[in-house]
PDB file of N, CA and C in Angstrom:
ATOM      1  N   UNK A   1      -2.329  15.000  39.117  1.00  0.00           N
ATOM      2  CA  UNK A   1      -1.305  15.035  38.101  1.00  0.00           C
ATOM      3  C   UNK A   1      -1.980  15.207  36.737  1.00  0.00           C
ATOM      4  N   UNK A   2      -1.712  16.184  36.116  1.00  0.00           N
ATOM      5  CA  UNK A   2      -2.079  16.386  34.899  1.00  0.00           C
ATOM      6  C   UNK A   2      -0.696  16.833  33.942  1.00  0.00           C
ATOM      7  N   UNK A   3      -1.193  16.385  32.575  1.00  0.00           N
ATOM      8  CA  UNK A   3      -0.669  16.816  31.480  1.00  0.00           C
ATOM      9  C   UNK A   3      -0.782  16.881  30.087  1.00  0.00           C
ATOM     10  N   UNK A   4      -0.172  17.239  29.404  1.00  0.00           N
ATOM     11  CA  UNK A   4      -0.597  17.059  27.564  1.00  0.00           C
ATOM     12  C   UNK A   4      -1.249  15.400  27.329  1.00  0.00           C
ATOM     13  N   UNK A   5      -0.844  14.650  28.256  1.00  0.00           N
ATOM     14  CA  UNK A   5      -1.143  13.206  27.569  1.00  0.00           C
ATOM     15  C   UNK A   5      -2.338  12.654  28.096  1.00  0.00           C
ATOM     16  N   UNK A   6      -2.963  13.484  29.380  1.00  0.00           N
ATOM     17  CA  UNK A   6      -4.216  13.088  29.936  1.00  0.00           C
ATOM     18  C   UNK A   6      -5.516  13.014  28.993  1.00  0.00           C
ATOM     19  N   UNK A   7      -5.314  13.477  28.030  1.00  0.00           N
ATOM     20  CA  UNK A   7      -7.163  13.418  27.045  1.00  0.00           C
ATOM     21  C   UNK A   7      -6.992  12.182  26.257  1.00  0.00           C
ATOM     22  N   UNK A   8      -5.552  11.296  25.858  1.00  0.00           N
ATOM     23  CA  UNK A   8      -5.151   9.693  25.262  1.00  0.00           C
ATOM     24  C   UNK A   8      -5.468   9.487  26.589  1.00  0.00           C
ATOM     25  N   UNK A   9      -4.878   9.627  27.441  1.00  0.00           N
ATOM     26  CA  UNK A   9      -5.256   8.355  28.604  1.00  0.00           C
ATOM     27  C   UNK A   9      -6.310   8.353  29.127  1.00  0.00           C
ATOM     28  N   UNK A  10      -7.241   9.116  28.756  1.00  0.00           N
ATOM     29  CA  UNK A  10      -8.889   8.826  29.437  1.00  0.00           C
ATOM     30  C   UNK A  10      -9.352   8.213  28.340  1.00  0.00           C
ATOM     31  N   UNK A  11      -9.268   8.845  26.659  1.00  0.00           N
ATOM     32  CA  UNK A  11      -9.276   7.575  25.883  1.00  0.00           C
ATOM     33  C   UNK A  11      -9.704   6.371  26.049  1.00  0.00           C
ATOM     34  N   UNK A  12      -8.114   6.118  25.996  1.00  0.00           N
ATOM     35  CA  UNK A  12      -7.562   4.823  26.399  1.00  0.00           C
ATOM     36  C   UNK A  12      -8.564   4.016  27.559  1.00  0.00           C
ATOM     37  N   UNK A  13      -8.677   4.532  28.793  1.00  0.00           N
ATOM     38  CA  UNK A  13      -8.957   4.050  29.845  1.00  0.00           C
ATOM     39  C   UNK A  13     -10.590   3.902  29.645  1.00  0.00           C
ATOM     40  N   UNK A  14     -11.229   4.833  29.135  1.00  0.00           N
ATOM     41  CA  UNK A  14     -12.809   4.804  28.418  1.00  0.00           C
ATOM     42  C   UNK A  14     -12.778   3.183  27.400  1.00  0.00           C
ATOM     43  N   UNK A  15     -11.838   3.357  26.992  1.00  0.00           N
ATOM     44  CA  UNK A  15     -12.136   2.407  25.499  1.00  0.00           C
ATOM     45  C   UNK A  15     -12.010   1.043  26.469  1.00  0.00           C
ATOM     46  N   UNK A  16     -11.476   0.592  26.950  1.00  0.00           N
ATOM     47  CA  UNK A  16     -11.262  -0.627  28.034  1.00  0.00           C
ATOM     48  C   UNK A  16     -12.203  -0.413  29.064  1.00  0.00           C
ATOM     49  N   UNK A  17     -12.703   0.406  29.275  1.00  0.00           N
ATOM     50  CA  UNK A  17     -14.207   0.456  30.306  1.00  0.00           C
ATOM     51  C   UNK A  17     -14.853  -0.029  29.615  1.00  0.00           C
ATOM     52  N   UNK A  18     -15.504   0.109  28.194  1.00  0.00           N
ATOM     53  CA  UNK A  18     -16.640  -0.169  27.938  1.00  0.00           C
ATOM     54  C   UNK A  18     -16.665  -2.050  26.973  1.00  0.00           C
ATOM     55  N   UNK A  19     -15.983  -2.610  26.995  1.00  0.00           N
ATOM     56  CA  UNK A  19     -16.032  -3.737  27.119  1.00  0.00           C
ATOM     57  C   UNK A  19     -14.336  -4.849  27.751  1.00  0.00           C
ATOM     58  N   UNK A  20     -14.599  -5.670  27.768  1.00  0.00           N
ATOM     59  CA  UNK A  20     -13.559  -6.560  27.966  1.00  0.00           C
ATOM     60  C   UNK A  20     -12.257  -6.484  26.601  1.00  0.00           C
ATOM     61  N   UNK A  21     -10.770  -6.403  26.862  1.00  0.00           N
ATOM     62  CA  UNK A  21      -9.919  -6.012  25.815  1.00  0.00           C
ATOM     63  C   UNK A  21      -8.915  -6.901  26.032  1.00  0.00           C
ATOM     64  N   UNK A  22      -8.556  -7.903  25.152  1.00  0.00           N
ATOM     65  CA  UNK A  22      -6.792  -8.559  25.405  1.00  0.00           C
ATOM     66  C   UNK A  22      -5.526  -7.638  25.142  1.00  0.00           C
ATOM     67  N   UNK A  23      -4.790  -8.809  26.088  1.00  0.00           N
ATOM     68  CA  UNK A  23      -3.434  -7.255  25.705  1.00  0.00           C
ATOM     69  C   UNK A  23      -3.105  -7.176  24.257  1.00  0.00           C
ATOM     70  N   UNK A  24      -3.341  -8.025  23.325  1.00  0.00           N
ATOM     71  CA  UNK A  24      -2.634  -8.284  21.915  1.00  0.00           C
ATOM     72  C   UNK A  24      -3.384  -6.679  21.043  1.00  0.00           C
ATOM     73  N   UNK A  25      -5.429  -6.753  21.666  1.00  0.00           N
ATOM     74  CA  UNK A  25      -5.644  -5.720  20.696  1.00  0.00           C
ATOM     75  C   UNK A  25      -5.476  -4.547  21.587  1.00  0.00           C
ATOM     76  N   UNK A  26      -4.782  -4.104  22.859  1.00  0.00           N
ATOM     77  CA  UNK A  26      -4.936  -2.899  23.562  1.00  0.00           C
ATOM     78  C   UNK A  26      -3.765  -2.625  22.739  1.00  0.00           C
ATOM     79  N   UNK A  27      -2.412  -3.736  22.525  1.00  0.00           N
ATOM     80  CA  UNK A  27      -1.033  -3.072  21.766  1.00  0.00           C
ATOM     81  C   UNK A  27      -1.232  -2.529  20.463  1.00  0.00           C
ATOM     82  N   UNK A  28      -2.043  -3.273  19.986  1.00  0.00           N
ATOM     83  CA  UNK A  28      -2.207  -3.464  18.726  1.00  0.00           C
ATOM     84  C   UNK A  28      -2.754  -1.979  18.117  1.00  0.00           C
ATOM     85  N   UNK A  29      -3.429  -1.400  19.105  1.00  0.00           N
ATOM     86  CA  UNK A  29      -4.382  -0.358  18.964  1.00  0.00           C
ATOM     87  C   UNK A  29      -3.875   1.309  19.697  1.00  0.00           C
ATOM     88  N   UNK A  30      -2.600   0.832  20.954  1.00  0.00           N
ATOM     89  CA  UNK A  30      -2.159   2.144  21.469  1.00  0.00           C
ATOM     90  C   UNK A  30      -1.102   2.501  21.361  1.00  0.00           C
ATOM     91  N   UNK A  31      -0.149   0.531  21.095  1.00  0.00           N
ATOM     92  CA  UNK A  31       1.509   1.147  21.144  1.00  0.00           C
ATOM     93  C   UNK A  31       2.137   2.204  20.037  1.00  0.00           C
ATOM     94  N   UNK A  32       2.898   2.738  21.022  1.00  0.00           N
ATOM     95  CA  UNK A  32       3.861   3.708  19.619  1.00  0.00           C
ATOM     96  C   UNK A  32       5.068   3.639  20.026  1.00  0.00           C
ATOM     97  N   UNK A  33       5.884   3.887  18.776  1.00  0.00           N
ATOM     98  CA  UNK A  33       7.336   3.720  18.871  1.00  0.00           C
ATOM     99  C   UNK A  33       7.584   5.612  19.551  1.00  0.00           C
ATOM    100  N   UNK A  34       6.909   6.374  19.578  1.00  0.00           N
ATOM    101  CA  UNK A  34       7.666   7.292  19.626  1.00  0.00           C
ATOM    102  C   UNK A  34       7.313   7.974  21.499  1.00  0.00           C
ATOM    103  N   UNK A  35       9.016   8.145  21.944  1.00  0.00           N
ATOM    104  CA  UNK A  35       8.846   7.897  23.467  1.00  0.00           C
ATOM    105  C   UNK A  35       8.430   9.192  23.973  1.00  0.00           C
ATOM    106  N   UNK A  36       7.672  10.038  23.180  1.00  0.00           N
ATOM    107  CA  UNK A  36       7.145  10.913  23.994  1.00  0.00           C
ATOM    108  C   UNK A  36       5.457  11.078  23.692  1.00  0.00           C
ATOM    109  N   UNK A  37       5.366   9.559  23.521  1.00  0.00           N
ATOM    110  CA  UNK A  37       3.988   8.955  23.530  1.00  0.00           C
ATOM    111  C   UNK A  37       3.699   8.283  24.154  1.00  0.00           C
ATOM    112  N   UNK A  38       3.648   7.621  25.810  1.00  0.00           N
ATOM    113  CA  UNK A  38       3.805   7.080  26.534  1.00  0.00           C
ATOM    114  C   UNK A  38       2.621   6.701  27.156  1.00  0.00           C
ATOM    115  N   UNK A  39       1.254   6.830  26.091  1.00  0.00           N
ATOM    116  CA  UNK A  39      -0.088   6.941  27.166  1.00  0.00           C
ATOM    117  C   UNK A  39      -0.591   5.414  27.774  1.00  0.00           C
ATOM    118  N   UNK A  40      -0.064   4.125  26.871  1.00  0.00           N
ATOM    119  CA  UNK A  40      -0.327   2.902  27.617  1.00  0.00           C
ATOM    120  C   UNK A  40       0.278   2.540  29.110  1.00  0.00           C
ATOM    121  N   UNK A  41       2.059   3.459  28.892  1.00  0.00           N
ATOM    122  CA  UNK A  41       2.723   3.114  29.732  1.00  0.00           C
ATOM    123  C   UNK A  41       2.188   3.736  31.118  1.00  0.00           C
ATOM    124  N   UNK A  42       1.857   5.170  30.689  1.00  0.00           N
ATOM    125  CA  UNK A  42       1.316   6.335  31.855  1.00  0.00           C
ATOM    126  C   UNK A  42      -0.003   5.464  32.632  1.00  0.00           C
ATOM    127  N   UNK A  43      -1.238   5.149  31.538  1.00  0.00           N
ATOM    128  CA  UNK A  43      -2.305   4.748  32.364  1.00  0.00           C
ATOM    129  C   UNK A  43      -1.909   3.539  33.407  1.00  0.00           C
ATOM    130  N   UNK A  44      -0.823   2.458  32.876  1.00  0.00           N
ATOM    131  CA  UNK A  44      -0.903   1.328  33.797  1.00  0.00           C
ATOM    132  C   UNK A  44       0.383   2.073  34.934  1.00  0.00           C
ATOM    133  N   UNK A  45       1.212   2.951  34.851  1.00  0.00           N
ATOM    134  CA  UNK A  45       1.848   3.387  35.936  1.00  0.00           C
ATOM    135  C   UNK A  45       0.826   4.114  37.034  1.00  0.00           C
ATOM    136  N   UNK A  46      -0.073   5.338  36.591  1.00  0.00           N
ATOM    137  CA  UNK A  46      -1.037   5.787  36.899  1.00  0.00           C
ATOM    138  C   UNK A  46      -1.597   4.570  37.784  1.00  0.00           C
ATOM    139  N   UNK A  47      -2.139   3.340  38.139  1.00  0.00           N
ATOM    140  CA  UNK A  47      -2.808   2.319  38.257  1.00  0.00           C
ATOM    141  C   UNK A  47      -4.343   2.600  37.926  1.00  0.00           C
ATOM    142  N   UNK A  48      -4.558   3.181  36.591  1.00  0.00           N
ATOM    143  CA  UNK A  48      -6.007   3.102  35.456  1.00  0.00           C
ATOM    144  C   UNK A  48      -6.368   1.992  35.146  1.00  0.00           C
ATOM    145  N   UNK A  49      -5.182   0.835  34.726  1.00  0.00           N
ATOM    146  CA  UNK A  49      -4.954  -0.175  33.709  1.00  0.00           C
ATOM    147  C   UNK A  49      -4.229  -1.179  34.591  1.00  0.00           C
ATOM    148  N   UNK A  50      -4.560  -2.148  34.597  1.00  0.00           N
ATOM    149  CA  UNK A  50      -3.642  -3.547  34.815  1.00  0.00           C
ATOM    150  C   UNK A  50      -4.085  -4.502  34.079  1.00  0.00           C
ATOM    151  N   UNK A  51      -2.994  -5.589  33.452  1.00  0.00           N
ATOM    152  CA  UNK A  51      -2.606  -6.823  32.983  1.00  0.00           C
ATOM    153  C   UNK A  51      -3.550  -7.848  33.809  1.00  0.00           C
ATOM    154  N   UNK A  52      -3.866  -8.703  33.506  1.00  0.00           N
ATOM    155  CA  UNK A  52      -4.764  -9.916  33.885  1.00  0.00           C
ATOM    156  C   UNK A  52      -4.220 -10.905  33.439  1.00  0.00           C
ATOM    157  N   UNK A  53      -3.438 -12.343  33.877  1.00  0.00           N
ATOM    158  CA  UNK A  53      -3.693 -13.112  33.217  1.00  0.00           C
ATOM    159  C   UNK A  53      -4.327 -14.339  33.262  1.00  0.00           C
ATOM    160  N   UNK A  54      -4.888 -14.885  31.890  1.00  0.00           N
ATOM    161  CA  UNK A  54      -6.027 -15.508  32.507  1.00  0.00           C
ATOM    162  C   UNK A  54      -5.619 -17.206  32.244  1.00  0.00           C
ATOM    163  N   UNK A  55      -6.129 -18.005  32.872  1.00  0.00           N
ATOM    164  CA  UNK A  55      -5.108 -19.492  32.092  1.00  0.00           C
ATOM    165  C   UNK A  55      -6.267 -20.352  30.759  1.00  0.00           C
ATOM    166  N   UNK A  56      -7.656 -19.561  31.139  1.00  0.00           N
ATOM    167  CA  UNK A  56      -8.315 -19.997  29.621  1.00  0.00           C
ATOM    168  C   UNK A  56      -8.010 -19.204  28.685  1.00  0.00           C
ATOM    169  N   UNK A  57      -6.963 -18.176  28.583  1.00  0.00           N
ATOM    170  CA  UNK A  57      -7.025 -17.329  27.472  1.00  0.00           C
ATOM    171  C   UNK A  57      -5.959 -16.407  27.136  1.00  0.00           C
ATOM    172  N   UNK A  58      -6.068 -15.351  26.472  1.00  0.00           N
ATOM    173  CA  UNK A  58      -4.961 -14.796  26.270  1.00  0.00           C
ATOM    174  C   UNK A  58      -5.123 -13.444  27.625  1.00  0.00           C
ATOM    175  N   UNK A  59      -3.711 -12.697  27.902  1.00  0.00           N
ATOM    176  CA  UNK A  59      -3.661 -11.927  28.840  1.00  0.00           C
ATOM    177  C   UNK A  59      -4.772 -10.785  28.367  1.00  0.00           C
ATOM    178  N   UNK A  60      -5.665 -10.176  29.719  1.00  0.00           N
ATOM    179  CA  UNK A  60      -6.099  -9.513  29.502  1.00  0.00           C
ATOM    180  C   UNK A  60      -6.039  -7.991  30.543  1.00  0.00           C
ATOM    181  N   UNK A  61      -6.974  -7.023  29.440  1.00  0.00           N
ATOM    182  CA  UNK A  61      -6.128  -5.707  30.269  1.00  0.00           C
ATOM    183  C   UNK A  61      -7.515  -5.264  30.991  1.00  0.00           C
ATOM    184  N   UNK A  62      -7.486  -4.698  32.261  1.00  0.00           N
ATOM    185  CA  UNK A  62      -8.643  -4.356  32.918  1.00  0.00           C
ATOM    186  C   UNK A  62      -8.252  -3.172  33.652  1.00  0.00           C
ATOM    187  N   UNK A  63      -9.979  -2.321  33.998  1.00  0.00           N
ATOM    188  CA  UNK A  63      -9.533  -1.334  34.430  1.00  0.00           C
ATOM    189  C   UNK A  63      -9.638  -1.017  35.712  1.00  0.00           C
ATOM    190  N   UNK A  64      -9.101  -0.161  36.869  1.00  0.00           N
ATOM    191  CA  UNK A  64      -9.130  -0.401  38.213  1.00  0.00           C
ATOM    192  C   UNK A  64     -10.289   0.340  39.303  1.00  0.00           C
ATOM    193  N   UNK A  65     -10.256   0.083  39.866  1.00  0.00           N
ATOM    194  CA  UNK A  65     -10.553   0.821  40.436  1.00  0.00           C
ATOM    195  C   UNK A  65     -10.473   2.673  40.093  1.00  0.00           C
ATOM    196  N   UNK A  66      -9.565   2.358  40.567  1.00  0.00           N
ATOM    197  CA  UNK A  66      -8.767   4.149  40.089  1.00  0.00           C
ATOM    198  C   UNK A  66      -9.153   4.723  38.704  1.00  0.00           C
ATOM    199  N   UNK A  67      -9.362   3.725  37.880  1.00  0.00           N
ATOM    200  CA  UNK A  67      -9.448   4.257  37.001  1.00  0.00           C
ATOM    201  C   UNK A  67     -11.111   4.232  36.398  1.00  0.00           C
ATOM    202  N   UNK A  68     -11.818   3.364  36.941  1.00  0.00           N
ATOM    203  CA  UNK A  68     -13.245   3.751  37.721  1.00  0.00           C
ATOM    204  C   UNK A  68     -13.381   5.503  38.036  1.00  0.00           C
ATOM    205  N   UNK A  69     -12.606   5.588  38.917  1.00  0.00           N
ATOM    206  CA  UNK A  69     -12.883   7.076  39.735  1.00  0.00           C
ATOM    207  C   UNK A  69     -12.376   7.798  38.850  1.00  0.00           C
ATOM    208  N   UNK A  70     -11.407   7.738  38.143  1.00  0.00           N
ATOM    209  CA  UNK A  70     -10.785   8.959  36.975  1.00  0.00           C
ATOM    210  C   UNK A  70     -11.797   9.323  36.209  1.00  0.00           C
ATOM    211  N   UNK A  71     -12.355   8.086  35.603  1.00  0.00           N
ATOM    212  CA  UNK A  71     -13.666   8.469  34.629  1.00  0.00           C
ATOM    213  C   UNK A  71     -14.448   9.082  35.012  1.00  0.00           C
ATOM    214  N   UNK A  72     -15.256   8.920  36.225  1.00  0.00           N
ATOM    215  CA  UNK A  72     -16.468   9.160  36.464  1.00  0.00           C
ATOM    216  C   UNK A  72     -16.115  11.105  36.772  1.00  0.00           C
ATOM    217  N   UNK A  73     -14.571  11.209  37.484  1.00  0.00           N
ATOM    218  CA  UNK A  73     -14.020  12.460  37.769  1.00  0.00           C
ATOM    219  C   UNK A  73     -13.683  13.438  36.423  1.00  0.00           C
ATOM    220  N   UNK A  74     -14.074  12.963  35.566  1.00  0.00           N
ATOM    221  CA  UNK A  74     -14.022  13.543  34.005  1.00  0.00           C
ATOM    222  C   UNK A  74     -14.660  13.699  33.289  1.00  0.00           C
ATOM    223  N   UNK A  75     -15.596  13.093  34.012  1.00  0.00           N
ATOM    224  CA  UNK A  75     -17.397  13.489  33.416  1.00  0.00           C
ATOM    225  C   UNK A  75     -17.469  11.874  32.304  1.00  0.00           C
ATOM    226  N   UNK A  76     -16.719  10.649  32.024  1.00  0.00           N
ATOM    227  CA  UNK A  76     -16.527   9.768  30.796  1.00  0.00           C
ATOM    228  C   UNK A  76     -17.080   8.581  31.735  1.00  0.00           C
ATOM    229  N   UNK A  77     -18.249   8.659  32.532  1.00  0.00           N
ATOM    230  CA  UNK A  77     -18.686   7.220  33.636  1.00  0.00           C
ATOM    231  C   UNK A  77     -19.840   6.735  32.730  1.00  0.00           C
ATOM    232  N   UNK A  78     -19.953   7.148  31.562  1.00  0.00           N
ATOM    233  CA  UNK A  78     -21.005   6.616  30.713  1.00  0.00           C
ATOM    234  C   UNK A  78     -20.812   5.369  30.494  1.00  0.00           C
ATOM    235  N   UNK A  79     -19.013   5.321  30.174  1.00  0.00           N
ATOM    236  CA  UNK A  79     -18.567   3.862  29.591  1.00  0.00           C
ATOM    237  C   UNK A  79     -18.366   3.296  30.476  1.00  0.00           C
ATOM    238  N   UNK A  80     -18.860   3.384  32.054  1.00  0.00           N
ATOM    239  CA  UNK A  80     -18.864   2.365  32.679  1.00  0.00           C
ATOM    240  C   UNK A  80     -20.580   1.726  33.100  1.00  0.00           C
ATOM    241  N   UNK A  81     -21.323   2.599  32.756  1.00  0.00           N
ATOM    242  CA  UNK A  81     -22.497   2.088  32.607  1.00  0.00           C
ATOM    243  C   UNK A  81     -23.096   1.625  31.359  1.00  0.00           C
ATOM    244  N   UNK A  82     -22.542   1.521  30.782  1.00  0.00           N
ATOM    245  CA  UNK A  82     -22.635   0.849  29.074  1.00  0.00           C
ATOM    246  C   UNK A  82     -22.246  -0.401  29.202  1.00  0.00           C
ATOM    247  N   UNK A  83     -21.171  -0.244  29.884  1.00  0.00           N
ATOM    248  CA  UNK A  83     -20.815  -1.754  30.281  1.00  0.00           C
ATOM    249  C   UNK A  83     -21.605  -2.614  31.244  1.00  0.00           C
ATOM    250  N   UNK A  84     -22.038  -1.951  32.320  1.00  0.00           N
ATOM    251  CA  UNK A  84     -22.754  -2.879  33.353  1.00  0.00           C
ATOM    252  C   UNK A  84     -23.786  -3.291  32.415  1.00  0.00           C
ATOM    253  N   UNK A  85     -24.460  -2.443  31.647  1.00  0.00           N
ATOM    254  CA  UNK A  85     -25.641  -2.541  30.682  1.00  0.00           C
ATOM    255  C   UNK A  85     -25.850  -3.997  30.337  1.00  0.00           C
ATOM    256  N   UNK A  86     -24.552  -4.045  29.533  1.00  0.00           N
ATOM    257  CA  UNK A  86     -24.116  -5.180  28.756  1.00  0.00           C
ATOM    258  C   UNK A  86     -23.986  -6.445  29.596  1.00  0.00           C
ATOM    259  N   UNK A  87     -23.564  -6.294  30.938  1.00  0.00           N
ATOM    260  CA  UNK A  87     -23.178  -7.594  31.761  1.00  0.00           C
ATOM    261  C   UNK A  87     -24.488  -7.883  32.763  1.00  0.00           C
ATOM    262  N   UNK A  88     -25.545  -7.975  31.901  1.00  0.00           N
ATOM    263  CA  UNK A  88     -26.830  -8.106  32.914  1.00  0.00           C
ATOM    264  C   UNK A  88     -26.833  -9.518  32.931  1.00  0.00           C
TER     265      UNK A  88
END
């Protein structure tokens, strides 16, 4: 499935690969009022993105599996080794 909104949602899905993100700054940073901007809604329908919640903290957004394989299928698996980097 492709479309106009796939280069925000790898974005998106890159920017939450490469470290840990709460939902307050993923909204804070993707929502839009305008509904033919839909790329938060697309990645977590997509299953790129899911909600976490955690009970020490505020909800957090993580990325899946799937959305593991999207990256790496887009040539953007850097930001998932940037991250392991980081979690030594």
């Amino acid at each position: 499935m492709t479309n106009a909104l796939d280069p925000l949602i790898l974005d998106l899905v890159e920017w939450v690969a490469r470290e840990p993100r709460s939902y307050h700054d993923v909204m804070d940073a993707w929502r839009t009022s305008c509904p033919r901007l839909t790329v938060w809604e697309d990645a977590v329908e997509r299953g790129y993105l899911v909600r976490q919640p955690s009970a020490a903290g505020p909800v957090t957004v993580a990325i899946t599996n799937a959305g593991r394989v999207w990256l790496r299928a887009s040539g953007r698996g850097d930001a998932l080794a940037s991250r392991s980097a980081g979690q030594g």
